[in-house]
N, C-alpha and C. Protein backbone atom coordinates (compact mmCIF):
# COMPACT_ATOMS: atom_id res chain seq x y z
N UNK A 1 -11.30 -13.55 12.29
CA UNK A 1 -10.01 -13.58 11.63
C UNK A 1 -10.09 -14.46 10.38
N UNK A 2 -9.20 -13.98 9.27
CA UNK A 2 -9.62 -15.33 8.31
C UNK A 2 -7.71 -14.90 7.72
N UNK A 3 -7.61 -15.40 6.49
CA UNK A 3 -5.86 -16.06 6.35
C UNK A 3 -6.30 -14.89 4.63
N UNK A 4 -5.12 -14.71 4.68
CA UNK A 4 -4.86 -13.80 3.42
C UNK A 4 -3.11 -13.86 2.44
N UNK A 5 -3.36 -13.83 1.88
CA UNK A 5 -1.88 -13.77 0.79
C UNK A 5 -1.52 -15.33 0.99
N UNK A 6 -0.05 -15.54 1.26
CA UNK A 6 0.14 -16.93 1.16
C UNK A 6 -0.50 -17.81 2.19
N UNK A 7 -1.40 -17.43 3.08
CA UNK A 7 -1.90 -18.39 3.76
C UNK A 7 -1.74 -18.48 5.18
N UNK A 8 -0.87 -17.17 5.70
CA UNK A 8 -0.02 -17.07 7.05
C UNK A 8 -0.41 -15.87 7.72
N UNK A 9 -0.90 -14.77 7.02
CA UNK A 9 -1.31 -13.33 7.40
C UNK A 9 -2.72 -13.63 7.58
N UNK A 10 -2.70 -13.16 9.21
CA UNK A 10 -4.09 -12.78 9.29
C UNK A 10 -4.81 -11.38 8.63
N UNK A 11 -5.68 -11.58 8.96
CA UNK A 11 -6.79 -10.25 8.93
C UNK A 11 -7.64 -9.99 9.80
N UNK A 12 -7.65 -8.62 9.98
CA UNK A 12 -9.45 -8.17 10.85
C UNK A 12 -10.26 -7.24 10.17
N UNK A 13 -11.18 -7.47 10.94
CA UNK A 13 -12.24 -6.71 10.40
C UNK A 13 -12.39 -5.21 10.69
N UNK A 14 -12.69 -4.01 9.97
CA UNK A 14 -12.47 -2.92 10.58
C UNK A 14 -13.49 -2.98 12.27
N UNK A 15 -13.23 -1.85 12.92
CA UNK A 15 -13.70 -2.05 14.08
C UNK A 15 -15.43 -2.10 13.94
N UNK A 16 -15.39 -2.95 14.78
CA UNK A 16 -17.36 -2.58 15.19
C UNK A 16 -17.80 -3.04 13.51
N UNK A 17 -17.56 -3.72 12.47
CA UNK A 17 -17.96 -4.17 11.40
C UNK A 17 -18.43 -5.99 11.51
N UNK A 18 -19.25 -5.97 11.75
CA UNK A 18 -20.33 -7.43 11.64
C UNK A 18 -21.20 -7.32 10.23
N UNK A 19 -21.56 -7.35 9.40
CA UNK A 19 -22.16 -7.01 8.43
C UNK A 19 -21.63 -7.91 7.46
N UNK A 20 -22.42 -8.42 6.72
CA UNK A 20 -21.79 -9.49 5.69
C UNK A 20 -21.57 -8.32 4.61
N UNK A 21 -21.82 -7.57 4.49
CA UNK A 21 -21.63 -6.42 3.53
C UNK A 21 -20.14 -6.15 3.45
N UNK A 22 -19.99 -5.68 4.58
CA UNK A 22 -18.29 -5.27 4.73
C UNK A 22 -17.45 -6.11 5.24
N UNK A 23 -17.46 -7.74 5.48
CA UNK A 23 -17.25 -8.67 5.82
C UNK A 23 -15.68 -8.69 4.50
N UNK A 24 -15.69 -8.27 3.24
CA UNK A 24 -14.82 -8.30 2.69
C UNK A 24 -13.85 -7.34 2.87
N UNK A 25 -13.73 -6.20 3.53
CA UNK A 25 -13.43 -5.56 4.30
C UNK A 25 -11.87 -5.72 4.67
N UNK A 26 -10.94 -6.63 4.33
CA UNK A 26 -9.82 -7.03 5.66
C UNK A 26 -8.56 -6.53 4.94
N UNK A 27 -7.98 -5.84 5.63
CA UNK A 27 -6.46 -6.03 6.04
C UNK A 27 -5.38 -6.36 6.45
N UNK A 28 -4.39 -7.19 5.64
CA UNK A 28 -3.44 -7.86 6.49
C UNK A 28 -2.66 -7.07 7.79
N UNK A 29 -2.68 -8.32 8.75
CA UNK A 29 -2.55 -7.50 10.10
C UNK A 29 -1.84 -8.36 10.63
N UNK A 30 -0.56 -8.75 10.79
CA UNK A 30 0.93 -8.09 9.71
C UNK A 30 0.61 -8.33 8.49
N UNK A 31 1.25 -7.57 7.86
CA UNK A 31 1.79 -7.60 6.61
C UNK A 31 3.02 -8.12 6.15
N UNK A 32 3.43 -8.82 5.32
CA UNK A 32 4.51 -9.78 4.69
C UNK A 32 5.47 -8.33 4.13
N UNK A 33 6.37 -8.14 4.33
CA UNK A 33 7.31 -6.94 4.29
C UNK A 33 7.81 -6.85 2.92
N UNK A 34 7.74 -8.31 2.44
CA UNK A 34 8.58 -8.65 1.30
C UNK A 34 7.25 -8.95 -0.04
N UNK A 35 6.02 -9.05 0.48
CA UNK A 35 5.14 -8.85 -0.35
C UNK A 35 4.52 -7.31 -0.62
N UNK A 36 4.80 -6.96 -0.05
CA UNK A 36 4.94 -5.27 0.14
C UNK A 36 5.63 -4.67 -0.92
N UNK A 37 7.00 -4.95 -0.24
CA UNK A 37 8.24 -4.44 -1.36
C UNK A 37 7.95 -4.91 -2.85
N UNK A 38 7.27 -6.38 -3.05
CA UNK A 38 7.06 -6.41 -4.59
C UNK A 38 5.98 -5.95 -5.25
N UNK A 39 4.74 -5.77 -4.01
CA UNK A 39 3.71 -5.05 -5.12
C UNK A 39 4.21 -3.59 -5.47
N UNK A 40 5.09 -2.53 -4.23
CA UNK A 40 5.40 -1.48 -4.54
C UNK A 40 6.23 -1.30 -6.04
N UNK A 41 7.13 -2.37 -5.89
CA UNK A 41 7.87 -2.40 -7.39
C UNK A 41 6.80 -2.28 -8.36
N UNK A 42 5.87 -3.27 -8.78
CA UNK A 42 4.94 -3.04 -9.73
C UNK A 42 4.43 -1.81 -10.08
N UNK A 43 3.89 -1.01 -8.40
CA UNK A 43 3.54 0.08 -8.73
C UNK A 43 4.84 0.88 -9.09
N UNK A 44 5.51 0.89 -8.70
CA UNK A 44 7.00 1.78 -9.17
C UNK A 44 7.14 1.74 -10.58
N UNK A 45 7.70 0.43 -11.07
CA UNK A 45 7.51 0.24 -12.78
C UNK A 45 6.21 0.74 -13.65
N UNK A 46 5.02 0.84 -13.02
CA UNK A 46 3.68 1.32 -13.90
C UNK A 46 4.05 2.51 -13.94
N UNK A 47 4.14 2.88 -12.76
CA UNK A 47 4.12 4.29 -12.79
C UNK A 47 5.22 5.07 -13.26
N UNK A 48 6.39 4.68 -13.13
CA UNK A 48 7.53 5.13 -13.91
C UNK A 48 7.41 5.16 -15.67
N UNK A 49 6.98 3.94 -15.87
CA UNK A 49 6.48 3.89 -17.48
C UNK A 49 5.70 5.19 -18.11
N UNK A 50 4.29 5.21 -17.17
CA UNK A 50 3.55 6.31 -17.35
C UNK A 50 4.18 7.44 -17.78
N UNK A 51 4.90 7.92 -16.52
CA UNK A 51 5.69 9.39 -16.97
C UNK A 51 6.84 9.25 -18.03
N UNK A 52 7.42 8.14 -17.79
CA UNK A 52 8.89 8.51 -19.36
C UNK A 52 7.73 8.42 -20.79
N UNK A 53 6.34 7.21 -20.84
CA UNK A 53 6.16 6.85 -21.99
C UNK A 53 5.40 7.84 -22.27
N UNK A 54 4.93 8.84 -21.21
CA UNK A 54 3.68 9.67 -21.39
C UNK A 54 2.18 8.94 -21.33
N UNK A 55 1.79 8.26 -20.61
CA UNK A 55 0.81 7.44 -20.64
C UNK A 55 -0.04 7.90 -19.40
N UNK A 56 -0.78 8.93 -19.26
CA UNK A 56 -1.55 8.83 -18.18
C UNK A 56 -2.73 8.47 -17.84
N UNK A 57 -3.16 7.68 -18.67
CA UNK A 57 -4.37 6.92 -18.83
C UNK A 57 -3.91 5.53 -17.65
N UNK A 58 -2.58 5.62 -17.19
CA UNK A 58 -2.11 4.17 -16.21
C UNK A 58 -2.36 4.88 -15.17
N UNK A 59 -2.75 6.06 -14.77
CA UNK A 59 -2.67 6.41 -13.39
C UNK A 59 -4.56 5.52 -13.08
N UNK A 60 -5.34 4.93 -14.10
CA UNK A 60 -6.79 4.49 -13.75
C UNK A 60 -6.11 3.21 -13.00
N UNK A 61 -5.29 2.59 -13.82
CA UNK A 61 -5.29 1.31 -13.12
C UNK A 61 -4.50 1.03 -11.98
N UNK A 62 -3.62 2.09 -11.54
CA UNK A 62 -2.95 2.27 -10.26
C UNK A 62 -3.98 2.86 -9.40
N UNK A 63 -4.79 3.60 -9.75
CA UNK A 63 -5.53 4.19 -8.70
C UNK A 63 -6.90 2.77 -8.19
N UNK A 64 -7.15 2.13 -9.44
CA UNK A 64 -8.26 0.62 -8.64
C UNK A 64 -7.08 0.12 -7.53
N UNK A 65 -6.27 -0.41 -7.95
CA UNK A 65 -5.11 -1.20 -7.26
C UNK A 65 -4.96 -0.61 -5.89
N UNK A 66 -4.63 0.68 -5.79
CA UNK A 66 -4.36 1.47 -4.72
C UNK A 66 -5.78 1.63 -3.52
N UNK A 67 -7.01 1.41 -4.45
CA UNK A 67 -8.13 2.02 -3.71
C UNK A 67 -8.76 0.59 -3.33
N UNK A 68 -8.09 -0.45 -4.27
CA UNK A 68 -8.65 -2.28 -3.94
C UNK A 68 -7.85 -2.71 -2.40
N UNK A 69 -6.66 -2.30 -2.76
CA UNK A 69 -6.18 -2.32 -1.85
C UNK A 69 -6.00 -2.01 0.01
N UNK A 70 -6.45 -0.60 -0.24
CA UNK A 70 -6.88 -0.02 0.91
C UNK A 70 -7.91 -0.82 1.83
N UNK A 71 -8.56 -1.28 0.79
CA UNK A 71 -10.47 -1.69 1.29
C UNK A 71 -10.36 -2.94 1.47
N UNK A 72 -9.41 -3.78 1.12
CA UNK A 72 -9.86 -5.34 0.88
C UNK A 72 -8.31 -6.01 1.10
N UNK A 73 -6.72 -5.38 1.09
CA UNK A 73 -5.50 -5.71 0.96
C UNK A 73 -5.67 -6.47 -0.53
N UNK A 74 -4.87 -7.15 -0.37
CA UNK A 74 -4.77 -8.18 -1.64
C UNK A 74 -5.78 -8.65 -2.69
N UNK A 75 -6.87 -8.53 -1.71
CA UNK A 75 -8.24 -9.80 -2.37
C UNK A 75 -8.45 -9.52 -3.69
N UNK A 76 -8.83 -7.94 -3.99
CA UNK A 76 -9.37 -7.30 -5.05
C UNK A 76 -8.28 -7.09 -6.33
N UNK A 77 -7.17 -7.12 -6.01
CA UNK A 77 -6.19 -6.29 -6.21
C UNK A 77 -5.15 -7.15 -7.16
N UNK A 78 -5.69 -6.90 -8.73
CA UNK A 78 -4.75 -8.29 -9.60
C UNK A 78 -3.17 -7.98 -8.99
N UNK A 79 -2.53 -6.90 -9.16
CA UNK A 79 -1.17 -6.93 -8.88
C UNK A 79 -0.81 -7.67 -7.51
N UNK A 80 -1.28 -6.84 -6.68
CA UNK A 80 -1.17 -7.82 -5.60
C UNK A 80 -1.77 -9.19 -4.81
N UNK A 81 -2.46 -9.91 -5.97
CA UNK A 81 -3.16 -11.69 -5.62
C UNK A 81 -1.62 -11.88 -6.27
N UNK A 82 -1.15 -11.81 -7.57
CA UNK A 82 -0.20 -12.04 -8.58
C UNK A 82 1.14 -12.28 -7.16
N UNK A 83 1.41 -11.46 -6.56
CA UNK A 83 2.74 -11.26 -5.82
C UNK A 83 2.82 -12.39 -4.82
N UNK A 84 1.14 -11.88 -3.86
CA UNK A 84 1.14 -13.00 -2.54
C UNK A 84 1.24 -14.20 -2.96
N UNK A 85 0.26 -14.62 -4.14
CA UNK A 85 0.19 -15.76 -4.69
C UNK A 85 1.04 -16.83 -5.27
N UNK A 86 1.76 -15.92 -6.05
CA UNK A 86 2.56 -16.42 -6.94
C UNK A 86 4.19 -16.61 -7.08
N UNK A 87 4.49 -14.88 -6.70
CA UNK A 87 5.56 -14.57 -6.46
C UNK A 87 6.29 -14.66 -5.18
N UNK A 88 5.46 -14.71 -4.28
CA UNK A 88 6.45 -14.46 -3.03
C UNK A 88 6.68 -15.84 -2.69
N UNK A 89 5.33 -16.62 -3.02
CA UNK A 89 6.04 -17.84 -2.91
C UNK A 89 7.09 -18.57 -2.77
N UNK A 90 7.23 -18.26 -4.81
CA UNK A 90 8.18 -18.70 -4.90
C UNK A 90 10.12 -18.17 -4.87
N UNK A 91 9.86 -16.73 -4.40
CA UNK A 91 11.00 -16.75 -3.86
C UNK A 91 12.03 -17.53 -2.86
N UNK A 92 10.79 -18.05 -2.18
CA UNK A 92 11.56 -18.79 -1.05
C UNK A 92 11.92 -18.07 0.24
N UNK A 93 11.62 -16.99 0.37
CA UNK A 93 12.47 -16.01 1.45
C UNK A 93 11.27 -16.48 3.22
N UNK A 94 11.59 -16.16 3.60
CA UNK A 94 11.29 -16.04 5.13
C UNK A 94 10.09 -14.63 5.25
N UNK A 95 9.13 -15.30 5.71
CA UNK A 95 8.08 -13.67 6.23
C UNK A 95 8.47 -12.98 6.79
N UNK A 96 8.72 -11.29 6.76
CA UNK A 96 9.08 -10.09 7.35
C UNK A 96 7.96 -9.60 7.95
N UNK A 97 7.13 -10.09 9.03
CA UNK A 97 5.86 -9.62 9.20
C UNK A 97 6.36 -7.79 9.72
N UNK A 98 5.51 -7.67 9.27
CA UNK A 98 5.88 -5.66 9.61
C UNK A 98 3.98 -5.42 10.02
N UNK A 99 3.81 -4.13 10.98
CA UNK A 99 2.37 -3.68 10.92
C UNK A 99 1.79 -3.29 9.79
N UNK A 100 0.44 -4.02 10.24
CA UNK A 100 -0.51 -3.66 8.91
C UNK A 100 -0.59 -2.12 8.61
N UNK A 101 -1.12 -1.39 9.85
CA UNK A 101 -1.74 0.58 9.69
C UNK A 101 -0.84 0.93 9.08
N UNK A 102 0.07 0.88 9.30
CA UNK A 102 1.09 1.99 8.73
C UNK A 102 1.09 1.57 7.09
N UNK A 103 1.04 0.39 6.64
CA UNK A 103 1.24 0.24 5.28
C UNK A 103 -0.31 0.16 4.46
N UNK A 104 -1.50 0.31 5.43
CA UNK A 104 -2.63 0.33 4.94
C UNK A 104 -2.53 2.14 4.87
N UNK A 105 -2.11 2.63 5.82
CA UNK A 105 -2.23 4.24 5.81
C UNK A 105 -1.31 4.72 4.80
N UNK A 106 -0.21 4.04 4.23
CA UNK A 106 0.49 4.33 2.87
C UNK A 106 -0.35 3.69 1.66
N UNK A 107 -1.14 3.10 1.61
CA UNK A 107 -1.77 2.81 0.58
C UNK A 107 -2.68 3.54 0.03
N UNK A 108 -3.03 3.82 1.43
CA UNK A 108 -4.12 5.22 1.55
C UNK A 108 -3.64 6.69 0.76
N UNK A 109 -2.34 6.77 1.11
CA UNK A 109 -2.08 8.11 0.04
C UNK A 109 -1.91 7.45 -1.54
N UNK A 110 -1.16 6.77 -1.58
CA UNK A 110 -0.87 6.12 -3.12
C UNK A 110 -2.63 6.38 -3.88
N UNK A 111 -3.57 5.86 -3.20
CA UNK A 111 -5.05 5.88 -3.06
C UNK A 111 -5.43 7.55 -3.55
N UNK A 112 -5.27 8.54 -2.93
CA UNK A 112 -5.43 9.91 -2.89
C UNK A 112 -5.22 10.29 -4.46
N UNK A 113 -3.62 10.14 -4.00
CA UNK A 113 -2.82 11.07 -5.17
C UNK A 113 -3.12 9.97 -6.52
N UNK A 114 -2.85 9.00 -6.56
CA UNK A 114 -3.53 8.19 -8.01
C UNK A 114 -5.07 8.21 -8.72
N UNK A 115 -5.73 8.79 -7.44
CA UNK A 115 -7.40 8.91 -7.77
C UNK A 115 -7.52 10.35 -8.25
N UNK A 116 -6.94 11.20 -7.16
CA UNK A 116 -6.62 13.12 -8.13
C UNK A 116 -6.07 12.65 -9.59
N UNK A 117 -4.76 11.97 -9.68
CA UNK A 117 -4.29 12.13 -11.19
C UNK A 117 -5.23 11.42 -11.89
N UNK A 118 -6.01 10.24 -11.84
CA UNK A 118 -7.08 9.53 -12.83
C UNK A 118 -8.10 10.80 -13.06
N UNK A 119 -8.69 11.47 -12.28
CA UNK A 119 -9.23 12.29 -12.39
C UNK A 119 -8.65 13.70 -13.55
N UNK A 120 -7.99 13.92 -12.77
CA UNK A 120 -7.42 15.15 -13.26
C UNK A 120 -7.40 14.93 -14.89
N UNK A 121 -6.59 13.70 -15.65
CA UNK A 121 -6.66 13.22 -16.64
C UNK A 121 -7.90 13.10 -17.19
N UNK A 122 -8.75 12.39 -16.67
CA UNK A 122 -10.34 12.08 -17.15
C UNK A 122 -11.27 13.20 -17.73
N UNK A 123 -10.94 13.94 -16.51
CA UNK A 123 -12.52 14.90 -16.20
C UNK A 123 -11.80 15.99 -17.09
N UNK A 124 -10.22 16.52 -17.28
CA UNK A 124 -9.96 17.81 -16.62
C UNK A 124 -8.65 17.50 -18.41
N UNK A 125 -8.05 16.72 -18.68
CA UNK A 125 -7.35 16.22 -20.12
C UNK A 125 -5.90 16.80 -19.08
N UNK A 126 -6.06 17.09 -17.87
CA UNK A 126 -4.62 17.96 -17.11
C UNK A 126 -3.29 16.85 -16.80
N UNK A 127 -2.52 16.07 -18.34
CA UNK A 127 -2.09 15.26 -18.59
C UNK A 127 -0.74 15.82 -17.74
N UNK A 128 -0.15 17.01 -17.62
CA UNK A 128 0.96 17.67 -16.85
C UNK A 128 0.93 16.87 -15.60
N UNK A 129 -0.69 17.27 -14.68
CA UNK A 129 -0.41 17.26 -13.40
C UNK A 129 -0.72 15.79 -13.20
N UNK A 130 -1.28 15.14 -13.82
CA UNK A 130 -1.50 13.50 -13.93
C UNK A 130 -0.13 12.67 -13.36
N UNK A 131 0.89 12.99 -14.68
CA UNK A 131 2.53 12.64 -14.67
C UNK A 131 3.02 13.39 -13.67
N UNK A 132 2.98 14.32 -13.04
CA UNK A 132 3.72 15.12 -12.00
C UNK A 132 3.59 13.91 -10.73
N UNK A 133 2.29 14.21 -10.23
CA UNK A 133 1.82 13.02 -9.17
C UNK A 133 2.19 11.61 -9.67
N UNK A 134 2.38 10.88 -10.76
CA UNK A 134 2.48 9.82 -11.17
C UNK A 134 4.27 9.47 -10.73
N UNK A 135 4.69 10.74 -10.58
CA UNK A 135 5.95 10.60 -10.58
C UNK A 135 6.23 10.74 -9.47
N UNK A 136 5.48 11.32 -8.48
CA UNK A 136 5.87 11.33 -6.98
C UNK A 136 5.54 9.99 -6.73
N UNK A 137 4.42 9.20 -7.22
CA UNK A 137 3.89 7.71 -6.55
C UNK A 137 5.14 7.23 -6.99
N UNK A 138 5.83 7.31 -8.19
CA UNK A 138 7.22 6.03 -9.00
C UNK A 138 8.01 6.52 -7.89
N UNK A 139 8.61 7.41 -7.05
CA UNK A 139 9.89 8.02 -6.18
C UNK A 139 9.43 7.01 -5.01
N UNK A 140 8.15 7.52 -4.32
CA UNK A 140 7.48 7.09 -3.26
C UNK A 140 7.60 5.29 -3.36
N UNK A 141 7.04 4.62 -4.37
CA UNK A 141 6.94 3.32 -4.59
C UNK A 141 8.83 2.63 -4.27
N UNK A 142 9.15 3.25 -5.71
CA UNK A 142 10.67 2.97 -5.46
C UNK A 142 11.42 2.94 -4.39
N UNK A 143 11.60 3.86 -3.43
CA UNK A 143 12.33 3.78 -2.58
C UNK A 143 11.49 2.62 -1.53
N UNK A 144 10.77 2.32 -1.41
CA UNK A 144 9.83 0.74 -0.66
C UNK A 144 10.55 -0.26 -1.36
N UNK A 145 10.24 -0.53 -2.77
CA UNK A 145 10.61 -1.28 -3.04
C UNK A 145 12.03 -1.77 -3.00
N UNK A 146 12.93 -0.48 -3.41
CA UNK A 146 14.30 -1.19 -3.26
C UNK A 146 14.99 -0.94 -2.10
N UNK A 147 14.57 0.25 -0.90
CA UNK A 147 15.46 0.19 0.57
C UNK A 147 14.37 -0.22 1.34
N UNK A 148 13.35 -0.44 1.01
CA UNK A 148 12.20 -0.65 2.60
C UNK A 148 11.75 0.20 3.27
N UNK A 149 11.82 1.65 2.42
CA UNK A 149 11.45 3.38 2.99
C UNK A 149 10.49 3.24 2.62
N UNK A 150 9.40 3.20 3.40
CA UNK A 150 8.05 3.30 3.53
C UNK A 150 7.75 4.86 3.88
N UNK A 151 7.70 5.87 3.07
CA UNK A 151 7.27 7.44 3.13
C UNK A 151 6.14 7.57 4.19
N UNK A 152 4.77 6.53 4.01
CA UNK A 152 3.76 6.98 4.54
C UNK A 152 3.76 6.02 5.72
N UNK A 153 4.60 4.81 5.63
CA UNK A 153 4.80 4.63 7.35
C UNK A 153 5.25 5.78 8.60
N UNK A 154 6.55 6.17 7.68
CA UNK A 154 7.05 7.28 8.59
C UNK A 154 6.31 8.42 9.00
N UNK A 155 5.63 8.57 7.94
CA UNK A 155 4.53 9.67 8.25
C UNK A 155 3.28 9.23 9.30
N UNK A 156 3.13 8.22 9.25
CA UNK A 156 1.98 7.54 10.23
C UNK A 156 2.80 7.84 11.29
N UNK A 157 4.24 7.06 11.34
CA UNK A 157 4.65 6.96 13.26
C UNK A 157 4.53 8.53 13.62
N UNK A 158 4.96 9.61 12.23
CA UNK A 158 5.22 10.83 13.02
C UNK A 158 3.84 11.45 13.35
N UNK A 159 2.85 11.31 13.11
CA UNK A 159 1.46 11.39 13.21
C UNK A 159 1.00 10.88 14.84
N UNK A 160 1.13 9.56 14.85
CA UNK A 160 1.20 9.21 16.70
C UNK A 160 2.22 10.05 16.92
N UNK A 161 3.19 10.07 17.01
CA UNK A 161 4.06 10.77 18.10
C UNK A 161 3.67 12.58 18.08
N UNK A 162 2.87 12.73 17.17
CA UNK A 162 2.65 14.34 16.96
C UNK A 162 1.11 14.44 17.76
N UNK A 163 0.85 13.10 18.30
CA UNK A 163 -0.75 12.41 18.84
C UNK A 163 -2.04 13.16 17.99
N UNK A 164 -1.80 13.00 16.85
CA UNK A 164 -2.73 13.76 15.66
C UNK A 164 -3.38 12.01 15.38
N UNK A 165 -2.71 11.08 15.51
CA UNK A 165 -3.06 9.68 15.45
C UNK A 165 -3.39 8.99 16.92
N UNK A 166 -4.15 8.20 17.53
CA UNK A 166 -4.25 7.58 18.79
C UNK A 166 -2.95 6.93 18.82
N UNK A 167 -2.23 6.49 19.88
CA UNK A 167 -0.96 5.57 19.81
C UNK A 167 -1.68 3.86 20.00
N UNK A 168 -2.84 3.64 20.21
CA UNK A 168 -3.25 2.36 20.21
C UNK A 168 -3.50 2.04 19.02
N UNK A 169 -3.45 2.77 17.89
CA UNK A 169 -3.86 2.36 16.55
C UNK A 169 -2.33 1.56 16.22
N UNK A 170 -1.23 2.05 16.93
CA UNK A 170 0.07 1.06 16.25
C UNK A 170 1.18 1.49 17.25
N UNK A 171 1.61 0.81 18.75
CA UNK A 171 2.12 0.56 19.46
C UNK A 171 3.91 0.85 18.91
N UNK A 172 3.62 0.07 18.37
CA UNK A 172 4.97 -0.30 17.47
C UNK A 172 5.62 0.77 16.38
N UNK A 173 4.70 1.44 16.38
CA UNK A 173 5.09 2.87 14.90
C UNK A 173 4.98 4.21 15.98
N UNK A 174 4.60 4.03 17.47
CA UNK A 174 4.99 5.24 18.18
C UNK A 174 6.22 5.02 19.22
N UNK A 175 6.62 4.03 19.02
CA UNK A 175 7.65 3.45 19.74
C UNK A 175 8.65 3.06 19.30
N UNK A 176 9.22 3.46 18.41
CA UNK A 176 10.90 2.89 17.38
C UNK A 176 11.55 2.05 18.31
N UNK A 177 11.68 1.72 19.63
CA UNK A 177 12.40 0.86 20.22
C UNK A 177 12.09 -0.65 20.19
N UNK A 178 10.69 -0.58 19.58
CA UNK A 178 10.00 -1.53 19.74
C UNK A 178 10.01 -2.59 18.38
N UNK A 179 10.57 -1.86 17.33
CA UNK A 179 11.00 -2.01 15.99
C UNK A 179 12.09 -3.15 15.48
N UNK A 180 12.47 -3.76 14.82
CA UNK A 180 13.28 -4.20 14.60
C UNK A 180 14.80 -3.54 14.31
N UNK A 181 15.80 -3.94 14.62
CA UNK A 181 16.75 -2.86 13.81
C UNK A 181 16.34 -2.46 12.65
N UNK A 182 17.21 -1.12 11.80
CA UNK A 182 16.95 -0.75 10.22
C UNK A 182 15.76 -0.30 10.43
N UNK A 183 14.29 -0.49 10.95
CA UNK A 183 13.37 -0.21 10.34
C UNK A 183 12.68 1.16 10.96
């Protein structure tokens, strides 16, 4: 186990990983709910910019962020050292610990669809479908950031309960009773 973001979130190691190689490897396991909600904003604002300013050359640096993220949570990830570090701090608010999978398995699509549009842009000049997806990540981000609708959580719990997911991977996301209210 080692301490991540402000100093309170643990981490583990993926399973069966001993290797100083992949030792960097970790995911917060909880996750700070409210450090969540502000890196999503960031991504919400990049990505919103992108599509009104026409800029799809931002889907490269959402897609490191998204793919730093996945692999490492925070560590790699300037937007999100900036938030745990800095920002959540100093809000002052109280930790919302929430499960890690479900918000590592939403990072994971942000990951997908931001790596197709970097691509698509790069390889392919397909600046349309770049901003199309850029604009599903700004909807997707946004609604995290400002109600706490996590798209690809929900999609994870419905995944266990559809048992397309093991239910030991997240107790708590196949079990809504087990949840806090609201969430």
């Amino acid at each position: 186990m080692s301490t991540e973001g402000s100093g309170t979130l643990t981490t583990t190691r993926p399973a069966g990983s001993t290797s100083p190689l992949t030792s960097w490897m970790t995911f917060p396991d909880p996750v700070n709910e409210i450090a969540a909600r502000c890196v999503a904003g960031g991504v919400a604002i990049t990505a919103a910019v992108a599509v009104v300013a026409g800029l799809p050359w931002l889907a490269v640096p959402l897609a490191y962020g998204f793919v730093a993220r996945v692999l490492a949570g925070p560590r790699f990830s300037p937007w999100a050292r900036i938030v745990t570090e800095v920002i959540v701090p100093r809000l002052g608010m109280a930790e919302r610990p929430v499960s890690g999978s479900p918000k590592r398995f939403a990072q994971g699509i942000g990951a997908v669809l931001t790596t197709i549009a970097a691509v698509a842009y790069l390889a392919f000049g397909a600046t349309t479908v770049t901003l199309a997806l850029l604009a599903m990540v700004a909807v997707a981000a946004t609604l995290e950031a400002v109600f706490a609708f996590c798209i690809g959580c929900k999609l994870f719990a419905l995944l266990i309960r559809a048992h397309v997911l093991p239910e030991r991977v997240c107790v708590a996301c196949s079990d809504l009773t087990l949840r806090a209210p609201g969430r």
